[in-house]
Protein backbone atom coordinates (compact mmCIF):
# COMPACT_ATOMS: atom_id res chain seq x y z
CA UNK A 1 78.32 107.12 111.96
CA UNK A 2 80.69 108.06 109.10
CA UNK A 3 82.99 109.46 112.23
CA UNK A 4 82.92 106.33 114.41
CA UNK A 5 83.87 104.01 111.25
CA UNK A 6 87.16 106.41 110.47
CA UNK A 7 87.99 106.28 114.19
CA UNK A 8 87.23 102.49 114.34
CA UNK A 9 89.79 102.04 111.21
CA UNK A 10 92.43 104.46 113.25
CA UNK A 11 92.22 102.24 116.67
CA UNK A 12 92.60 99.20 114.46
CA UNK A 13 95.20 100.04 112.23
CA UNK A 14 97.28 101.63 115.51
CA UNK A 15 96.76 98.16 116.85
CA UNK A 16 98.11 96.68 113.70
CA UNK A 17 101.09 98.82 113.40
CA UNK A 18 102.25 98.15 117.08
CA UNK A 19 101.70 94.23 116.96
CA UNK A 20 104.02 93.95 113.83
CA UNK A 21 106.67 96.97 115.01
CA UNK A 22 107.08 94.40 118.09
CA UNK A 23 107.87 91.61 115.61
CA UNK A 24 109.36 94.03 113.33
CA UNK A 25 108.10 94.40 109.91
CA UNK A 26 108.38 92.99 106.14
CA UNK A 27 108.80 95.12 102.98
CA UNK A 28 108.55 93.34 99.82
CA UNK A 29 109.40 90.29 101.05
CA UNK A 30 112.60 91.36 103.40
CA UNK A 31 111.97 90.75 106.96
CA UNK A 32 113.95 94.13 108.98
CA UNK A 33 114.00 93.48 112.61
CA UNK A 34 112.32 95.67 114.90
CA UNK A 35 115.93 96.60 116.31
CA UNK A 36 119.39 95.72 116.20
CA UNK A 37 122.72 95.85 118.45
CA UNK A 38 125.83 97.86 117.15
CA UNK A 39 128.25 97.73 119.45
CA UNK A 40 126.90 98.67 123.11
CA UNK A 41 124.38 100.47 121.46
CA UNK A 42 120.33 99.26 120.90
CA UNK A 43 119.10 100.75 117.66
CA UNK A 44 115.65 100.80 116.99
CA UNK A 45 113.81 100.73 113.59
CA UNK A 46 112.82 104.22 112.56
CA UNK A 47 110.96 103.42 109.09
CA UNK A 48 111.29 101.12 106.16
CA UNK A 49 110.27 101.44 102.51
CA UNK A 50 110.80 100.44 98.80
CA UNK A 51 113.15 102.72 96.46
CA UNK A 52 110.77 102.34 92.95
CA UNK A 53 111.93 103.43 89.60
CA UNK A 54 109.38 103.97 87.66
CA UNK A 55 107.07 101.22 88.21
CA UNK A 56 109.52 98.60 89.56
CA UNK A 57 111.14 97.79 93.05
CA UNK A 58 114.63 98.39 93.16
CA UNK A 59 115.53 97.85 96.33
CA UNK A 60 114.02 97.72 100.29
CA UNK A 61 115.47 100.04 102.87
CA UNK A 62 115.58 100.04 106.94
CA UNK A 63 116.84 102.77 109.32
CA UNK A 64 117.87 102.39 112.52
CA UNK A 65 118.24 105.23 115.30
CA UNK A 66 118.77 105.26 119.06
CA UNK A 67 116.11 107.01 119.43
CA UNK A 68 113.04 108.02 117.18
CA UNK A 69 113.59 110.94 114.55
CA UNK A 70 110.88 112.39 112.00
CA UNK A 71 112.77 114.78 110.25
CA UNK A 72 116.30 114.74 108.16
CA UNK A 73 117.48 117.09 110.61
CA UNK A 74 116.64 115.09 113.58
CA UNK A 75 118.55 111.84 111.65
CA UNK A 76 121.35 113.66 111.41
CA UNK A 77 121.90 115.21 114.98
CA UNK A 78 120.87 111.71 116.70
CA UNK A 79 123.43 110.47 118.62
CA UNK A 80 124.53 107.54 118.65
CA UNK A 81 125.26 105.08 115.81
CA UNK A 82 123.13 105.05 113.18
CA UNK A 83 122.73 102.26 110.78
CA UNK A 84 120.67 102.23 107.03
CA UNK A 85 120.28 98.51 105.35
CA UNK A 86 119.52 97.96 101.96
CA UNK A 87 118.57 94.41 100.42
CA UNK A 88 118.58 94.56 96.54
CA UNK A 89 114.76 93.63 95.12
CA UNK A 90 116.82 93.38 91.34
CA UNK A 91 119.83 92.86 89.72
CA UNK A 92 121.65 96.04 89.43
CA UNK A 93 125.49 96.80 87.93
CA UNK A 94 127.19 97.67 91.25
CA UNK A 95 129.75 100.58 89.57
CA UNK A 96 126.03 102.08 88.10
CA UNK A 97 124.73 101.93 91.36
CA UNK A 98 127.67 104.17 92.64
CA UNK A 99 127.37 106.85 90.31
CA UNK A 100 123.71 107.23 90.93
CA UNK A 101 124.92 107.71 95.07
CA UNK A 102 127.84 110.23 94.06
CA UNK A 103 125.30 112.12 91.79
CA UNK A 104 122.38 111.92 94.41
CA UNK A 105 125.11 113.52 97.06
CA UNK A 106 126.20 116.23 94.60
CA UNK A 107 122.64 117.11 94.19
CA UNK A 108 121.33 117.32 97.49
CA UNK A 109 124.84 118.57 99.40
CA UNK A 110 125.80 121.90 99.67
CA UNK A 111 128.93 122.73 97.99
CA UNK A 112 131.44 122.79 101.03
CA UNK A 113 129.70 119.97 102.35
CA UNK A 114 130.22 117.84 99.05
CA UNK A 115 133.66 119.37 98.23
CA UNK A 116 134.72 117.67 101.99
CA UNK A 117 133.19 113.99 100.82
CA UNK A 118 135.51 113.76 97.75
CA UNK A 119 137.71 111.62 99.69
CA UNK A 120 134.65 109.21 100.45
CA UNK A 121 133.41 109.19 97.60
CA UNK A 122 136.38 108.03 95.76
CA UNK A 123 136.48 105.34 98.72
CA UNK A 124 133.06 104.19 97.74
CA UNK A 125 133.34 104.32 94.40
CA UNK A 126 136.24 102.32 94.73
CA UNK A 127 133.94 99.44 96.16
CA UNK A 128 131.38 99.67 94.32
CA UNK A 129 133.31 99.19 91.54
CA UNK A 130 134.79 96.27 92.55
CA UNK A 131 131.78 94.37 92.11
CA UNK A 132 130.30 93.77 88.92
CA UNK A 133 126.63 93.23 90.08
CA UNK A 134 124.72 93.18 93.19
CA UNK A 135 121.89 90.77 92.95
CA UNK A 136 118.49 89.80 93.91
CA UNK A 137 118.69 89.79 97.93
CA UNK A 138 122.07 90.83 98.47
CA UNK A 139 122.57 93.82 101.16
CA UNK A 140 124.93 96.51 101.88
CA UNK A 141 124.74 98.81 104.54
CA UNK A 142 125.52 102.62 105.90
CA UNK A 143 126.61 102.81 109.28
CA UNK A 144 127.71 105.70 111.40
CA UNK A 145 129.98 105.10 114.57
CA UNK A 146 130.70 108.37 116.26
CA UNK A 147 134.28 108.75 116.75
CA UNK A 148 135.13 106.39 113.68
CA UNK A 149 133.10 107.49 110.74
CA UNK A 150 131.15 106.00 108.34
CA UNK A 151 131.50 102.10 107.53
CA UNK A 152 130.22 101.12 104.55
CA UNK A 153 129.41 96.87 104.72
CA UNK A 154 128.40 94.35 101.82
CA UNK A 155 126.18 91.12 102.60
CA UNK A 156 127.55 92.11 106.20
CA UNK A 157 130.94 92.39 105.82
CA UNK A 158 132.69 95.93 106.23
CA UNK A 159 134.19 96.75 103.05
CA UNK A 160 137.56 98.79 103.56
CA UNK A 161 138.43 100.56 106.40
CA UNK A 162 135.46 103.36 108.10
CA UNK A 163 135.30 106.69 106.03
CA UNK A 164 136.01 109.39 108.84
CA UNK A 165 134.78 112.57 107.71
CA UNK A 166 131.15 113.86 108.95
CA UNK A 167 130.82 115.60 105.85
CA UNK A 168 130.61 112.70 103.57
CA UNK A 169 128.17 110.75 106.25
CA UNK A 170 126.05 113.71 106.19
CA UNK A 171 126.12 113.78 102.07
CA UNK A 172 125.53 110.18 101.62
CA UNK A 173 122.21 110.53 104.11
CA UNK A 174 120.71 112.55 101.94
CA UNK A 175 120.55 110.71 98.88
CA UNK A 176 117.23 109.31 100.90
CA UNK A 177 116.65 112.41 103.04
CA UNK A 178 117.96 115.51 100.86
CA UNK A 179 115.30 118.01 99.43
CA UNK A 180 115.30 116.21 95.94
CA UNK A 181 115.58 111.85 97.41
CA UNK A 182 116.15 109.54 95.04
CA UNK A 183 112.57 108.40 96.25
CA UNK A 184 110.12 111.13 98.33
CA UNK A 185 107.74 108.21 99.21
CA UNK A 186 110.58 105.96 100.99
CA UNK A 187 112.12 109.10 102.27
CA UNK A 188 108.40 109.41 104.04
CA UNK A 189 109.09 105.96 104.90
CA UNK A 190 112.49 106.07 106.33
CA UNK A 191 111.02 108.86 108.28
CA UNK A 192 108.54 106.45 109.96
CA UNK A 193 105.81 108.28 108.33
CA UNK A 194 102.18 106.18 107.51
CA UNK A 195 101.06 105.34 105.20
CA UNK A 196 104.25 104.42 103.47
CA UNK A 197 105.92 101.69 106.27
CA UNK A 198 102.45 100.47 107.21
CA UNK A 199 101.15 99.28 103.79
CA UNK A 200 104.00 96.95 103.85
CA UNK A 201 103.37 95.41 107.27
CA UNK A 202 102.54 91.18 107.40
């Protein structure tokens, strides 16, 4: 009996998570479409999660791959574009934020690997520091175009011109997908792994 009800609660929550991947999903109140155009390219939504600190949201992420990956590796190699959104769940100092990226990178990078992103990194420190704040639903986004680099976007608009080395693409990914994330439960989630994407479904 015990065996049938855990199989019954499988089925049913399978059933749940493919009738809201089809009209995409909500985290925390941000709606992330199921999948999105860049350029001639379809992207589909990978996984989607909540970056806590502590006990309190800081902000809801989204990936988007051509085609499904469930390891950092796999994110990495996938060709294609590649696109990460991020919608701010609280006010946050926008030069802060920054640091915490170029740290997370230097952390998580191997050394030749980081010492090849200084160039980006300057580059996004740069706009990130042009802001003073990033508030309460505002977005920026990571977005890989092979053959152009990395093109970093605020509230949808590409800030400065694309960032071209691999290196610092690479770097930047694994703030979320290194081996010490900023967050291990929205790396899981990024990752399309459940529980962490499906708690948050409508």
């Amino acid at each position: 009996m015990r065996r049938y009800l855990v199989l019954a609660a499988a089925s049913a929550l399978f059933a749940l998570s493919q009738h809201c991947s089809a009209q995409g999903i909500e985290v925390a109140g941000v709606k992330f479409a199921d999948s999105l155009q860049v350029g001639d390219s379809k992207l589909r939504l990978n996984g989607a999660g909540i970056r806590y600190k502590l006990m309190f949201k800081v902000y809801a992420a989204a990936l988007y791959l051509s085609e499904r990956a469930a390891t950092p590796e796999a994110v990495l190699k996938a060709a294609g574009p590649r696109h990460l959104q991020i919608v701010m769940l609280r006010e946050i100092d926008a030069n802060e934020l920054g640091k915490l990226f170029t740290r997370g990178m230097e952390q998580n990078a191997p050394r030749e690997e980081f010492s090849k992103s200084i160039n980006g990194i300057l580059r996004m420190s740069e706009i990130f520091s042009s802001r003073k704040k990033l508030q309460v639903g505002e977005s920026f986004s990571v977005e890989w175009r092979p053959g152009t680099g990395t093109l970093i976007s605020i509230n949808g608009k590409p800030a400065g011109d694309p960032i071209p080395e691999p290196e610092f693409y690479s770097a930047l990914m694994k703030i979320w997908l290194g081996n010490s994330p900023a967050d291990p439960q929205l790396k899981d989630a990024l990752l399309g792994k459940a529980p962490a994407v499906r708690l948050n479904y409508n």
